[in-house]
C-alpha atoms as a PDB file:
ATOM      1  CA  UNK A   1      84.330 134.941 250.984  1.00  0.00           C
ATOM      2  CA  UNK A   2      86.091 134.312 247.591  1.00  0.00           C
ATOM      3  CA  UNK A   3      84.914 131.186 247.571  1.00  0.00           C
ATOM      4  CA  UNK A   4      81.087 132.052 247.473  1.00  0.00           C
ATOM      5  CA  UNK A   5      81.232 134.840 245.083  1.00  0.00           C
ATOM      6  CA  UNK A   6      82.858 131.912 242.950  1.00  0.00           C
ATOM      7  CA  UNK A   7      80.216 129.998 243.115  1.00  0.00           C
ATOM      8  CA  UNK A   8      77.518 132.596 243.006  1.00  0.00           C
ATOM      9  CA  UNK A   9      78.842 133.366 239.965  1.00  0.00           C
ATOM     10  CA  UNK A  10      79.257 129.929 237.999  1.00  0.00           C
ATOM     11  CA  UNK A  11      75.683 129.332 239.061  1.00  0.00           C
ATOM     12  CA  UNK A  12      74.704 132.785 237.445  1.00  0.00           C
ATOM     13  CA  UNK A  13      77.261 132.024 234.383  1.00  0.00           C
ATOM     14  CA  UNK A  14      75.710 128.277 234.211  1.00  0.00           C
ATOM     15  CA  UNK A  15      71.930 129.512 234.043  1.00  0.00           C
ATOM     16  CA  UNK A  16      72.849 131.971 231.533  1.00  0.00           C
ATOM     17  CA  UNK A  17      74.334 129.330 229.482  1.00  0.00           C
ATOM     18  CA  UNK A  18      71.220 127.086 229.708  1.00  0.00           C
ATOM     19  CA  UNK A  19      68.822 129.657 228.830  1.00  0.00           C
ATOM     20  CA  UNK A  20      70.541 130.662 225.494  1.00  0.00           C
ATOM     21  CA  UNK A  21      70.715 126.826 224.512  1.00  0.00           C
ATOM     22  CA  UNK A  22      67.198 125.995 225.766  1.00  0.00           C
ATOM     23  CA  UNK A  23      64.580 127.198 222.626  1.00  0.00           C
ATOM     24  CA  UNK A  24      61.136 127.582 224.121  1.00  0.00           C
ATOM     25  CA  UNK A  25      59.672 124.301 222.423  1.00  0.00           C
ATOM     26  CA  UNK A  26      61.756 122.380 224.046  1.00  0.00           C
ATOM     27  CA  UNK A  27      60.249 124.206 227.551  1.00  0.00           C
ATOM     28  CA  UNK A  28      56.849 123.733 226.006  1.00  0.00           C
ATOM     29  CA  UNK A  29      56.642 121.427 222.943  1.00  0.00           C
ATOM     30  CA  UNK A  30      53.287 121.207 222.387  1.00  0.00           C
ATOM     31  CA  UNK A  31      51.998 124.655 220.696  1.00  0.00           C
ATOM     32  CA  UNK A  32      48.751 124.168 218.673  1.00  0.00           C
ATOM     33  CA  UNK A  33      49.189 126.227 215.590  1.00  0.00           C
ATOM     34  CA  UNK A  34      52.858 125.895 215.845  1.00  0.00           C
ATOM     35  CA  UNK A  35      54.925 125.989 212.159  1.00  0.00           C
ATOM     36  CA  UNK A  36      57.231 123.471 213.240  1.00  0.00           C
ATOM     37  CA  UNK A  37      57.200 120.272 211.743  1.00  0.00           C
ATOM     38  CA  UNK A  38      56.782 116.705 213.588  1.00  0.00           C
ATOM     39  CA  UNK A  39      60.561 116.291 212.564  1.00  0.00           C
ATOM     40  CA  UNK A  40      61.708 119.496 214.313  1.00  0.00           C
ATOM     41  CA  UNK A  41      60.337 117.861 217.560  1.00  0.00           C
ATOM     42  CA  UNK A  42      61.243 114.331 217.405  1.00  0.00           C
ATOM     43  CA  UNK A  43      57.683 113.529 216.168  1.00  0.00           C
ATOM     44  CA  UNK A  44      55.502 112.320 213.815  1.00  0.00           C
ATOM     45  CA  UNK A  45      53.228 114.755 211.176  1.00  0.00           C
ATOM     46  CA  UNK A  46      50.548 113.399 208.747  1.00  0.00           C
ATOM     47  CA  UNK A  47      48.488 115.466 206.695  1.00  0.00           C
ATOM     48  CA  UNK A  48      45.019 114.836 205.262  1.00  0.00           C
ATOM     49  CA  UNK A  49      40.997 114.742 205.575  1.00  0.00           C
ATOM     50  CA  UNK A  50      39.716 114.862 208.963  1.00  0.00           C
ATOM     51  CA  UNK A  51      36.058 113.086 209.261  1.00  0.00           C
ATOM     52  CA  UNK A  52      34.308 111.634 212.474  1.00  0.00           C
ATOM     53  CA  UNK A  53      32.550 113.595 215.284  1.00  0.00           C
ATOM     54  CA  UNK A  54      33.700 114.151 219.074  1.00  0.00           C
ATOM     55  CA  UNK A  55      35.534 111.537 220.307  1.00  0.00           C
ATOM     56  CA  UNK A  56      35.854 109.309 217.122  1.00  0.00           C
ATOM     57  CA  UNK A  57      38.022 111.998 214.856  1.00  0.00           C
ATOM     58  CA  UNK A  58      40.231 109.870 212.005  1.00  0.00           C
ATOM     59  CA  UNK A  59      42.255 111.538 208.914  1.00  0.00           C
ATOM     60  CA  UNK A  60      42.655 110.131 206.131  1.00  0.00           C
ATOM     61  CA  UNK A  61      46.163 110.978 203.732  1.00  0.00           C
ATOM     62  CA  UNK A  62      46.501 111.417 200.038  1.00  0.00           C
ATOM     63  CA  UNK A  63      47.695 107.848 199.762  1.00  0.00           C
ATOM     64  CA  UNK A  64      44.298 106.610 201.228  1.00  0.00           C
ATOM     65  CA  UNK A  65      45.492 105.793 204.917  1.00  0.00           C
ATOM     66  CA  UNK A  66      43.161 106.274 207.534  1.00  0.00           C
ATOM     67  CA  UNK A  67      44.279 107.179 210.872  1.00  0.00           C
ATOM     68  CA  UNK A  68      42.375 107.284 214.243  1.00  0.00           C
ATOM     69  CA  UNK A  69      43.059 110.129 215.992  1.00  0.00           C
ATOM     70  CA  UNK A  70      43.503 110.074 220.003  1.00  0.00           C
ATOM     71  CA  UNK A  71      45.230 112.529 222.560  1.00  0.00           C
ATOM     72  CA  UNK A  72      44.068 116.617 222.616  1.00  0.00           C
ATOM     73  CA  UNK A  73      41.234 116.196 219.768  1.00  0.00           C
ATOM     74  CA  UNK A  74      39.123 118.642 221.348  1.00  0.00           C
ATOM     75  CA  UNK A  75      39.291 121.454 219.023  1.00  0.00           C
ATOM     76  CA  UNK A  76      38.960 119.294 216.100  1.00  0.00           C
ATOM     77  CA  UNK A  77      35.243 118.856 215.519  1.00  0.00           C
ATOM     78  CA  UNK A  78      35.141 122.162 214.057  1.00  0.00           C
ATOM     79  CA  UNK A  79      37.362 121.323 211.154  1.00  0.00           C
ATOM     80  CA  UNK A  80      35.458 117.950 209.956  1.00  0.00           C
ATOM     81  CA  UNK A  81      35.896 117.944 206.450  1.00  0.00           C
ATOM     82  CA  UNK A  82      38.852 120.154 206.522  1.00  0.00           C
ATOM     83  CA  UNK A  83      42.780 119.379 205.313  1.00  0.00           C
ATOM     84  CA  UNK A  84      44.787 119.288 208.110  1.00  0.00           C
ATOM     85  CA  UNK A  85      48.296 118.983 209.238  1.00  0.00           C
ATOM     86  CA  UNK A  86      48.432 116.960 212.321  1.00  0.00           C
ATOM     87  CA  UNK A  87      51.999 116.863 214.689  1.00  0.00           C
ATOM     88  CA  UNK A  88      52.126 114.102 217.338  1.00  0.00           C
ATOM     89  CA  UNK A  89      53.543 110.360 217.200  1.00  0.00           C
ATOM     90  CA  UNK A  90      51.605 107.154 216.184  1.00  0.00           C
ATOM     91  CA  UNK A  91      50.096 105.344 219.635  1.00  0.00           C
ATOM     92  CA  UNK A  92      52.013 102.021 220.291  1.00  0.00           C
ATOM     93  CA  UNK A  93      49.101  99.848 221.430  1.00  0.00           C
ATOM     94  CA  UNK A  94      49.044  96.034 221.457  1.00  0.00           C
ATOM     95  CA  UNK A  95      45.561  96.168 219.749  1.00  0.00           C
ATOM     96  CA  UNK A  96      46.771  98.729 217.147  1.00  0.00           C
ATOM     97  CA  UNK A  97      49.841  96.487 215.749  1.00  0.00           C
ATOM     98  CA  UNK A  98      52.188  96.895 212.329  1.00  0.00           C
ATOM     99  CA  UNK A  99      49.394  94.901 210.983  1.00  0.00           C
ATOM    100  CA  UNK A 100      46.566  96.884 212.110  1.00  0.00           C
ATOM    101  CA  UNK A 101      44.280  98.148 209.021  1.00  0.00           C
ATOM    102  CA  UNK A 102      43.657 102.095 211.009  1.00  0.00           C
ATOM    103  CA  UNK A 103      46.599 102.871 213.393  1.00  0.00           C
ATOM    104  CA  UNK A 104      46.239 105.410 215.895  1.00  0.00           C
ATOM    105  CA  UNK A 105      47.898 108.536 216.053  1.00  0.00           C
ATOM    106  CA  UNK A 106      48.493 110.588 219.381  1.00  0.00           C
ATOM    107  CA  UNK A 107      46.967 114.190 218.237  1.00  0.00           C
ATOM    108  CA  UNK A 108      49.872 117.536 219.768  1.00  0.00           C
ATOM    109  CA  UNK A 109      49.542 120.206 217.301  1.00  0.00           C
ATOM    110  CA  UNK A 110      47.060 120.939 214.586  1.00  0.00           C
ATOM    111  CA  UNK A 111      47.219 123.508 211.915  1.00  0.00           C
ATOM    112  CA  UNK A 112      44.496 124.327 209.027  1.00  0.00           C
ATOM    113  CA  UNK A 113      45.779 123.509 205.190  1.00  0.00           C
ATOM    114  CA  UNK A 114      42.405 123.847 203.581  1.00  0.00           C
ATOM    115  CA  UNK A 115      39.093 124.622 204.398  1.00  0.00           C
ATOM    116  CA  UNK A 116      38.094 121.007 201.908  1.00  0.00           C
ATOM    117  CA  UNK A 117      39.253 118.093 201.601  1.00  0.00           C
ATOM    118  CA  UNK A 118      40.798 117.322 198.209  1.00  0.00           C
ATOM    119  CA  UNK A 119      39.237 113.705 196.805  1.00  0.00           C
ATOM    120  CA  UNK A 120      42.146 113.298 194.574  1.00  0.00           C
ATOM    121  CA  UNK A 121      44.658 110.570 195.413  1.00  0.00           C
END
């Protein structure tokens, strides 16, 4: 009878322990509109001028790179011609090498910087 109380309660004291060390992005990393940087997940953010229409979305940084965007790009049509802050990771595909002129990049979180794009490089 010891015995199970034991380990009823190292399974109790274990589960405890896991839910203090566990932050909720790590349950559920992708959060659109989250404030936490590409780095604080493990992932990728670029920032820039989104153009394109449903299905063909690319942004475009301040240092004149243009990427296409893929992945959860739904919402984005709505902010065409907006600034944005894109979190995700860049798409390894055979097609879209080092060498390729517009990489792709896998679209997780988006958040609003500016209702225009700036044309200043």
């Amino acid at each position: 009878m010891k015995t199970l109380y034991l380990v009823a309660a190292t399974l109790l004291l274990s589960v405890w322990v896991f839910a203090q060390t566990t932050s909720p992005q790590q349950l559920n990393p992708v959060q659109t509109g989250s404030q936490a940087t590409g780095a604080d997940r493990g992932g990728d953010t670029i920032e820039g001028c989104l153009a394109g229409s449903a299905g063909n979305f690319t942004l475009t940084d301040s240092s004149g790179k243009t990427y296409q965007l893929a992945g959860d790009t739904a919402k984005l049509n709505e902010h065409v011609g907006h600034t944005l802050r894109i979190s995700g990771s860049q798409k390894s595909d055979p097609q879209n090498g080092p060498g390729s002129a517009q990489p792709s990049f896998i679209v997780q979180t988006v958040k609003l910087v500016s209702s225009i794009c700036s044309t200043s490089k």
